[in-house]
Protein backbone atom coordinates (compact mmCIF):
# COMPACT_ATOMS: atom_id res chain seq x y z
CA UNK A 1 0.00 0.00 0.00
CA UNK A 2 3.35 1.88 0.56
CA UNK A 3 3.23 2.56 -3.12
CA UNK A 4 -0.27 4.61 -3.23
CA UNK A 5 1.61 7.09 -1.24
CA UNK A 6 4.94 7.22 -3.83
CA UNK A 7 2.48 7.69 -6.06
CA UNK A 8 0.47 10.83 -4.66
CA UNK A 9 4.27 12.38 -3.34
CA UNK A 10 5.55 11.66 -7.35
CA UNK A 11 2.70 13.98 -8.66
CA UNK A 12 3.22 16.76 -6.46
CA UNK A 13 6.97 16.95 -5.04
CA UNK A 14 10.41 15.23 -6.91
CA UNK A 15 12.20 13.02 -4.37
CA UNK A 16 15.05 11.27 -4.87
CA UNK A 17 15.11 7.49 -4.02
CA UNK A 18 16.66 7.50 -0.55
CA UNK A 19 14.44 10.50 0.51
CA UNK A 20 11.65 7.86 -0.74
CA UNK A 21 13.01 4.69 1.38
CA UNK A 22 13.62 8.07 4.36
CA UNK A 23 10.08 8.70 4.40
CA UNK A 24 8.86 5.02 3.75
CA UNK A 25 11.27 3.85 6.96
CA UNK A 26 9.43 5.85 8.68
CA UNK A 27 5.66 5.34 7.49
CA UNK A 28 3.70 2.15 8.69
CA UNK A 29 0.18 0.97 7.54
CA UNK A 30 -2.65 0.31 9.57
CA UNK A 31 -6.00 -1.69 7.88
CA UNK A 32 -9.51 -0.97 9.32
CA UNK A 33 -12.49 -2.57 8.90
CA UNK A 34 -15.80 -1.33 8.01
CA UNK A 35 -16.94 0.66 11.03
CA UNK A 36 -13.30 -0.21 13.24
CA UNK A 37 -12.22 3.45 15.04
CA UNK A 38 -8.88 5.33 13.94
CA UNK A 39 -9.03 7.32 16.75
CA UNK A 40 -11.75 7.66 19.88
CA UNK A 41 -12.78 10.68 21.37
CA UNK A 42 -11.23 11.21 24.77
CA UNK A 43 -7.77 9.41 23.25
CA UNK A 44 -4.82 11.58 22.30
CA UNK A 45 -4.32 11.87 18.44
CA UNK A 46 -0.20 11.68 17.51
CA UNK A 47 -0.18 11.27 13.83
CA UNK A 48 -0.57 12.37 10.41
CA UNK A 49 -2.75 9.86 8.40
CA UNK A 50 -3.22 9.77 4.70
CA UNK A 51 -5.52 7.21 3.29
CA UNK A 52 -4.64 4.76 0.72
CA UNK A 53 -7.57 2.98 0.11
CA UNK A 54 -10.94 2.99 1.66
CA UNK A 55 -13.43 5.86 3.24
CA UNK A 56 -13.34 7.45 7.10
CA UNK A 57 -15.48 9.88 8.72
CA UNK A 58 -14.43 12.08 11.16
CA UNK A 59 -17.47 13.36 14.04
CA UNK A 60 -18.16 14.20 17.36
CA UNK A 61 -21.50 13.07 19.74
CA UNK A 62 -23.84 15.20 21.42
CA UNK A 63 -25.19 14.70 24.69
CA UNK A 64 -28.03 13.26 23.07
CA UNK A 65 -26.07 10.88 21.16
CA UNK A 66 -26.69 12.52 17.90
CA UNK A 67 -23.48 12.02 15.32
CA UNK A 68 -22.34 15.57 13.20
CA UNK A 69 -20.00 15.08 11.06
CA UNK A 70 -17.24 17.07 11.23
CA UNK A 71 -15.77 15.71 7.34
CA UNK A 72 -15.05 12.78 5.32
CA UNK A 73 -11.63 11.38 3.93
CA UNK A 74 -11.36 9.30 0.62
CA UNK A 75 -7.98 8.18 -1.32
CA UNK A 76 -5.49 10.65 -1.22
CA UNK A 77 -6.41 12.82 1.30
CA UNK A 78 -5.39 13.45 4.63
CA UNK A 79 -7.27 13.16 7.88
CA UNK A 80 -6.57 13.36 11.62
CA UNK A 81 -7.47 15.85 14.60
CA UNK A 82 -4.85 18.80 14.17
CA UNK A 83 -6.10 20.13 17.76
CA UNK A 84 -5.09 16.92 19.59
CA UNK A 85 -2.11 16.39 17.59
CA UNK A 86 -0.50 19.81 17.96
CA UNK A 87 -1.63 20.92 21.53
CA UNK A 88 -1.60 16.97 23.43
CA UNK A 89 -4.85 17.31 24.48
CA UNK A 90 -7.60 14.55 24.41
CA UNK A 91 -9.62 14.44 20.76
CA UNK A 92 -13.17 16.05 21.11
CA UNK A 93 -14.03 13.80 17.75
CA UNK A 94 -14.21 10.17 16.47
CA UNK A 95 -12.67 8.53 13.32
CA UNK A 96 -13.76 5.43 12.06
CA UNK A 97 -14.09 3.54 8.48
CA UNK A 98 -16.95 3.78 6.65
CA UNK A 99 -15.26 1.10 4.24
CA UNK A 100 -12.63 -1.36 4.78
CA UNK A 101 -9.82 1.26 4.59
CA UNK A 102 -5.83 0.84 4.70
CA UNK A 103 -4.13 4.31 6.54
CA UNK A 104 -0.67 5.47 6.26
CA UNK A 105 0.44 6.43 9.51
CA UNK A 106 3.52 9.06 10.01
CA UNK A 107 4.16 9.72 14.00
CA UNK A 108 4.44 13.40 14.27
CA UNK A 109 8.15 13.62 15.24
CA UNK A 110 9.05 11.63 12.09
CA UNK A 111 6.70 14.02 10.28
CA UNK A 112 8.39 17.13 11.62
CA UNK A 113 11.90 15.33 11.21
CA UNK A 114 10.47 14.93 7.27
CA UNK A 115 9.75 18.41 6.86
CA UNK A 116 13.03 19.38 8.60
CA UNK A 117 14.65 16.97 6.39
CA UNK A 118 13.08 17.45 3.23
CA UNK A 119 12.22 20.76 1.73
CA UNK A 120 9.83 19.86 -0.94
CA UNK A 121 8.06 17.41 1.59
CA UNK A 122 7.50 20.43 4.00
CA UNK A 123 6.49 23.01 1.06
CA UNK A 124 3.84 20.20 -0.21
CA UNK A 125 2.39 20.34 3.16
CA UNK A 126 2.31 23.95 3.38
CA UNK A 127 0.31 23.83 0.52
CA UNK A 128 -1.93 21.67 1.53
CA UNK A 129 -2.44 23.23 4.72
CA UNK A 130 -3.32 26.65 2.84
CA UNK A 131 -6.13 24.37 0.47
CA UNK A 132 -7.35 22.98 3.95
CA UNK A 133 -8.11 26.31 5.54
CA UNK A 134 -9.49 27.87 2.54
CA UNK A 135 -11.58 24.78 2.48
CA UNK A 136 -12.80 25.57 6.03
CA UNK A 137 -13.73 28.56 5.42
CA UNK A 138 -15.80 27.99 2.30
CA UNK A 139 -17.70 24.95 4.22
CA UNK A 140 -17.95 27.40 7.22
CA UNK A 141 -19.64 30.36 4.99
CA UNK A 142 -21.85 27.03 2.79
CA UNK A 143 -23.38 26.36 6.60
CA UNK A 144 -23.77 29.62 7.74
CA UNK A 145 -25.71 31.05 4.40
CA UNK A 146 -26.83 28.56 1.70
CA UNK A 147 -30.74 26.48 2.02
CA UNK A 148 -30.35 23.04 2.55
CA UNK A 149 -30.62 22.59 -1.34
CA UNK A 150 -28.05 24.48 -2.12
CA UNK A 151 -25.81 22.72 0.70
CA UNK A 152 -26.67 19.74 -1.06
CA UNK A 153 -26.20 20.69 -4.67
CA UNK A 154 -22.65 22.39 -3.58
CA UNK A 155 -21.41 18.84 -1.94
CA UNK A 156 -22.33 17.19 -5.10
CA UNK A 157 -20.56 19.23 -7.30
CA UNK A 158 -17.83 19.33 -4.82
CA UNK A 159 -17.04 15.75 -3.85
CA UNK A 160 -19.37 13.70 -6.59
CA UNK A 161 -17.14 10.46 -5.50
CA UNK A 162 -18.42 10.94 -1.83
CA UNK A 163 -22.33 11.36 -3.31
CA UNK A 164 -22.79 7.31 -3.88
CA UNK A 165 -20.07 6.18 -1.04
CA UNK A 166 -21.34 7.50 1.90
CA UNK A 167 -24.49 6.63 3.72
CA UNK A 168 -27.45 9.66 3.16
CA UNK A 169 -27.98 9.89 6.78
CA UNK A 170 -24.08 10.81 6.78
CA UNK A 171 -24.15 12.86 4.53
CA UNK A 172 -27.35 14.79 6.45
CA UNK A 173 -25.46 15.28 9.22
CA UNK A 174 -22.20 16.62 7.48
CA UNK A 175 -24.79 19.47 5.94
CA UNK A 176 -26.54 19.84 8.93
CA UNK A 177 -29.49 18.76 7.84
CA UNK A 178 -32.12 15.97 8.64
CA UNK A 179 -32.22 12.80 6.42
CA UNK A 180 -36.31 13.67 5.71
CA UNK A 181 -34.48 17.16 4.73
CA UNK A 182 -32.06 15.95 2.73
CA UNK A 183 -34.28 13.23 0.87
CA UNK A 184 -36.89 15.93 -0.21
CA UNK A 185 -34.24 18.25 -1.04
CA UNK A 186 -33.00 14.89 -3.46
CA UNK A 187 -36.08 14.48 -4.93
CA UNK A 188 -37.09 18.06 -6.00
CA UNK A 189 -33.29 18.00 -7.81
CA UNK A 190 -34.30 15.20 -9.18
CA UNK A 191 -37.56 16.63 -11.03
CA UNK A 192 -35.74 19.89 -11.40
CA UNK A 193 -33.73 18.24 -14.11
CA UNK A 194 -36.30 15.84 -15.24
């Protein structure tokens, strides 16, 4: 599984072959299930995780036991709590596998040792970093202003390979919606283009 990660580092950074084996020494995989945690609330979160195969969630619980979703994480992206991982403090949110899912797992002192080490590693993830917050502010301002159709319509258009992977009832909760919401919202797209 090593090798889905050469092959998302290849297309945005040139490495040389031992800065390859570097980072892959220091990499290990973990395989979940469908439904098996990657992290539990309450536990302290100490990596950086990039998924090679599979689908996770990330989401907290209310005291009423309801699930919101905080986001989702598909191949080639990234996922983890940043809060736990860069202040040491227990994780407010849950991670599990909505698929069977295989995880590349980087400790964060061999991740910051990476970046040290390796310029273009440490640039790539400064760029992601910038997409991520820009990111969180557009799904901020999408929650904050747009009907629950257009919430709907914009996470379509936005992640259409998340759409028919992930549970409606999960995707509800990632809008902030209700499922009866979100399936009446469905069906009047639905005649809107018939």
């Amino acid at each position: 599984m090593y090798e889905v990660f050469q092959s998302y580092l290849n297309s945005k950074i040139k490495l040389s072959e031992d800065q390859s084996k570097y980072i892959q020494s220091l990499s290990t995989i973990k395989k979940l299930r469908k439904r098996q945690y990657l992290l539990q609330e309450g536990d302290i979160w100490k990596y950086n995780a990039f998924v090679c195969s599979g689908c996770l969630r990330t989401y907290s619980l209310d005291d009423k036991g309801y699930e919101h979703i905080i986001g989702f994480a598909i191949e080639n992206w990234w996922l983890g709590d940043r809060e736990s991982l860069l202040s040491g403090e227990p994780s407010r949110f849950n991670i599990d596998a909505i698929e069977d899912s295989q995880i590349l797992l980087i400790t964060k002192e061999n991740f910051d040792k990476i970046c040290q080490e390796i310029p273009p590693f440490n640039n790539m993830v400064n760029s992601i970093l910038q997409h991520s917050f820009i990111a969180s502010q557009n799904r901020i301002h999408a929650a904050i202003s747009y009907s629950a159709e257009e919430k709907y319509l914009n996470f379509v258009n936005k992640y259409p390979a998340l759409a028919n992977r992930v549970p409606q009832s999960m995707i509800a909760s990632y809008l902030g919606i209700t499922p009866e919401t979100l399936s009446r919202v469905r069906n009047q797209s639905v005649k809107k283009v018939k």
